[in-house]
Protein backbone atom coordinates (compact mmCIF):
# COMPACT_ATOMS: atom_id res chain seq x y z
CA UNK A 1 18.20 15.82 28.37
CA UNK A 2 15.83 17.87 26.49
CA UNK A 3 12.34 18.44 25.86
CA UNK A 4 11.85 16.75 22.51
CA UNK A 5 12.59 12.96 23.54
CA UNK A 6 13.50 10.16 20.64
CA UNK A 7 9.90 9.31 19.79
CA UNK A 8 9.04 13.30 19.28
CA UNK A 9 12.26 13.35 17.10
CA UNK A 10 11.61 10.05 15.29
CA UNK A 11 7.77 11.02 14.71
CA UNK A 12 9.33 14.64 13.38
CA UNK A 13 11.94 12.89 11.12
CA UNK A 14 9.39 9.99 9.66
CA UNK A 15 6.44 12.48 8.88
CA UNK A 16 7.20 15.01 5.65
CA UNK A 17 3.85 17.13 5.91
CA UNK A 18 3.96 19.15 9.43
CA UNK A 19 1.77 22.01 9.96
CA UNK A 20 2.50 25.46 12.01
CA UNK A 21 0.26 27.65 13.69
CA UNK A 22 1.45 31.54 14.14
CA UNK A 23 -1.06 34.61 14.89
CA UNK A 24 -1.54 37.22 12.27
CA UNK A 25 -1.48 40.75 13.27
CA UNK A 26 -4.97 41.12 13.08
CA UNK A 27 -4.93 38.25 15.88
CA UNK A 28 -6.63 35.55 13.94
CA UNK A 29 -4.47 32.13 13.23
CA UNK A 30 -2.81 31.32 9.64
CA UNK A 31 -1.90 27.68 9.78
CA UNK A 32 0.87 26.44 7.12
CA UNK A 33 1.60 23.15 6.19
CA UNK A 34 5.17 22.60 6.04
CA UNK A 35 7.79 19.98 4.24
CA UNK A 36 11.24 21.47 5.95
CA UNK A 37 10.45 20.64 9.92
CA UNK A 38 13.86 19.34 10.97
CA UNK A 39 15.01 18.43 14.77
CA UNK A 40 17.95 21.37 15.49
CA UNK A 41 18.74 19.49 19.14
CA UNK A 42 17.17 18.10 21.72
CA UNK A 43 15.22 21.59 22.80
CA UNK A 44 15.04 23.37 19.17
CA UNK A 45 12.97 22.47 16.11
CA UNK A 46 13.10 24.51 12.74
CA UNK A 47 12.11 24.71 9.27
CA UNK A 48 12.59 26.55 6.30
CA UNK A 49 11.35 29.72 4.42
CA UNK A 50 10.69 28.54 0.67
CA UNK A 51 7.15 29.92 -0.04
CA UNK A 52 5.97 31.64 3.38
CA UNK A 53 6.12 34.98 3.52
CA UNK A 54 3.00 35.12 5.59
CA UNK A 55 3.96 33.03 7.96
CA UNK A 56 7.39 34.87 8.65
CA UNK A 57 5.62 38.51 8.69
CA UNK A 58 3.75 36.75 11.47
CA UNK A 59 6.55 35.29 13.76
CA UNK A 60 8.74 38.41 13.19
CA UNK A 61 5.48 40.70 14.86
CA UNK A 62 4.69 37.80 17.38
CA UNK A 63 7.08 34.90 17.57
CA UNK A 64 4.68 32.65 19.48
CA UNK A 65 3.91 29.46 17.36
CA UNK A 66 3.00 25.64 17.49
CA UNK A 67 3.70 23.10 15.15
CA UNK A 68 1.71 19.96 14.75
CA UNK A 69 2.65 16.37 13.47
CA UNK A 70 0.31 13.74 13.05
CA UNK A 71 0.51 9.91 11.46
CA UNK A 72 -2.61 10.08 9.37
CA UNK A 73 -2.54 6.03 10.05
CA UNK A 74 -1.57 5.48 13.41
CA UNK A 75 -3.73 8.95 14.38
CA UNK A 76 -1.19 9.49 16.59
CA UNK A 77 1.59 12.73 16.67
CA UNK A 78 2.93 15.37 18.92
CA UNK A 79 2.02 19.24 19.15
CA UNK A 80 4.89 21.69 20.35
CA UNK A 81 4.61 25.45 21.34
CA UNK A 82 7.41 27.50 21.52
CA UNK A 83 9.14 31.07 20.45
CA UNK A 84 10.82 31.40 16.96
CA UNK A 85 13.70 33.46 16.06
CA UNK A 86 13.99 34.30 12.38
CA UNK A 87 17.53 33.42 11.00
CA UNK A 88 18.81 35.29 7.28
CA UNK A 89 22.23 35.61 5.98
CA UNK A 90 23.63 34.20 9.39
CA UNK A 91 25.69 31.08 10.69
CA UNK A 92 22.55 29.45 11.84
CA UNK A 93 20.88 30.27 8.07
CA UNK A 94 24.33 28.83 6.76
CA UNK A 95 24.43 25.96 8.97
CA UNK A 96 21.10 24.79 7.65
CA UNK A 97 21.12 25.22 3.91
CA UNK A 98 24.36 22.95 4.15
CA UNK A 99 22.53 20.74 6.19
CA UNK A 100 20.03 20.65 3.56
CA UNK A 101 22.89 20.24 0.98
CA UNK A 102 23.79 17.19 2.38
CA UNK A 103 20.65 15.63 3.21
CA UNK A 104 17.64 14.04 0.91
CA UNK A 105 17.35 14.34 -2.88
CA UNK A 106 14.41 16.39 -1.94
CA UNK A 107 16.22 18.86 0.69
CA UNK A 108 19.19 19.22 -1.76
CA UNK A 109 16.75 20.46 -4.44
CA UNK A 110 15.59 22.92 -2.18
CA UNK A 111 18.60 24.09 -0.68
CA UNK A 112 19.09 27.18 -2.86
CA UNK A 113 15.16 28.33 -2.15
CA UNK A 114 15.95 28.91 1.22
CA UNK A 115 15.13 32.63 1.91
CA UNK A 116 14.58 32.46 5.97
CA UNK A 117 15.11 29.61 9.00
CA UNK A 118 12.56 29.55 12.43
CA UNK A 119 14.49 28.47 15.15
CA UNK A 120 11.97 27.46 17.44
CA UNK A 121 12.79 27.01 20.68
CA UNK A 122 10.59 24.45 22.35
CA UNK A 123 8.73 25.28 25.44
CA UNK A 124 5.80 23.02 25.52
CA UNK A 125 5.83 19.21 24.17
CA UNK A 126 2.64 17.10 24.43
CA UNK A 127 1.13 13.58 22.64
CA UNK A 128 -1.71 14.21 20.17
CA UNK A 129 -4.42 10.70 20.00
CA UNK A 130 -7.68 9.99 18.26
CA UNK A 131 -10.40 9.78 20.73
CA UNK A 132 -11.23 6.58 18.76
CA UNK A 133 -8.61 5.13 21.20
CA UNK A 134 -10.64 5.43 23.75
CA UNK A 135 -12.82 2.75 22.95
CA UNK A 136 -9.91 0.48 23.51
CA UNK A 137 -8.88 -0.15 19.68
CA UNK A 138 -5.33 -1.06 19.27
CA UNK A 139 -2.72 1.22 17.52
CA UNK A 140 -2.38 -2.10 14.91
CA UNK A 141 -6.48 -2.06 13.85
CA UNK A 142 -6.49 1.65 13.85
CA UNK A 143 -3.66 1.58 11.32
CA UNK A 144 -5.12 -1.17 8.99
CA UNK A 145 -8.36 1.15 9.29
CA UNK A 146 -6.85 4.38 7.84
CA UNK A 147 -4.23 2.47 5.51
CA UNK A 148 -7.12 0.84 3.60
CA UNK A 149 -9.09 4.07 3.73
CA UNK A 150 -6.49 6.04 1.97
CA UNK A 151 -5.54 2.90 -0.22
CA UNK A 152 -9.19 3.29 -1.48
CA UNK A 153 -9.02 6.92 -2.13
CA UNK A 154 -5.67 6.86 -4.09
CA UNK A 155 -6.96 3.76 -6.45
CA UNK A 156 -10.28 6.17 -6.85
CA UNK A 157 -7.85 8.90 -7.93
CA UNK A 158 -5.78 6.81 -10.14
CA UNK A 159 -9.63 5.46 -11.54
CA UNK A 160 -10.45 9.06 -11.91
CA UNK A 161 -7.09 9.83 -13.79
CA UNK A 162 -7.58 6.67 -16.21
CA UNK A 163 -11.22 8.02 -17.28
CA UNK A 164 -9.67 11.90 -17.93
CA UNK A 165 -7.00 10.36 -20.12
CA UNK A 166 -8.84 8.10 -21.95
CA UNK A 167 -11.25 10.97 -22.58
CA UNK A 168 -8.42 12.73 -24.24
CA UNK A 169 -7.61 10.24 -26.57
């Protein structure tokens, strides 16, 4: 058995906006948000090169990184730190972009963007919870808390939207 265990892989699977932390040469952080995390195997995580050229300069000088998902309504996600390898023009790289192929409407759109894969190899896997838990509210209250905080802030956007076009009518 490996490091990443089923709820690390579910949690990576369910979530679509995952952000990575690498080390510029300069030695401060760049953190990218990423939409192509995918679960390689039970020790491996990876995602794709489609806009993150930055982010690649970085791992190729230092391949250190850690990658961060989060349920914005539970509050609850996994960090992981590991070592990336960048894959181009290779069976892994080829192995991927067909996975992509076959997978979601969205990863089949992308499939052809693909310049790069990090292969991250996991070394480090550990929980990420509010503190709000620690005044003993349930996963269940701190969900309905954050879904109708964000349900309020997409109707406000859709209000906002309604006024603009009206405005250009």
């Amino acid at each position: 058995m490996g490091i990443l265990t089923a709820p690390m892989q579910q949690a990576l699977t369910e979530q679509r906006l995952i952000f990575v932390a690498t080390v510029c040469p300069d030695g401060t952080p760049n953190l990218s948000p990423k939409g192509t995390v995918m679960v390689w195997d039970d020790d491996h995580l990876l995602f794709t090169d489609l806009a993150s050229p930055g982010t690649m300069r970085n791992l190729e000088q230092n391949p250190a990184i850690e990658i961060n998902t989060l349920d914005v309504f539970a509050r609850k996600g996994y960090r992981f730190k590991g070592v990336a390898a960048i894959h181009r023009d290779d069976d892994v790289f080829d192995e991927i972009v067909d996975r992509m192929r076959n997978g979601t409407v969205t990863l089949q759109r992308l499939a052809d963007a693909v310049r790069a894969v990090a292969l991250i190899r996991v070394e480090q896997a550990l929980p990420l919870e509010s503190p709000a838990y620690w005044s003993g509210i349930s996963e269940a209250e701190t969900r309905r808390d954050w879904e109708s905080y964000w349900g309020n802030v997409n109707a406000s956007w859709h209000a906002a939207q309604s006024v603009a076009a009206a405005g250009d009518s």
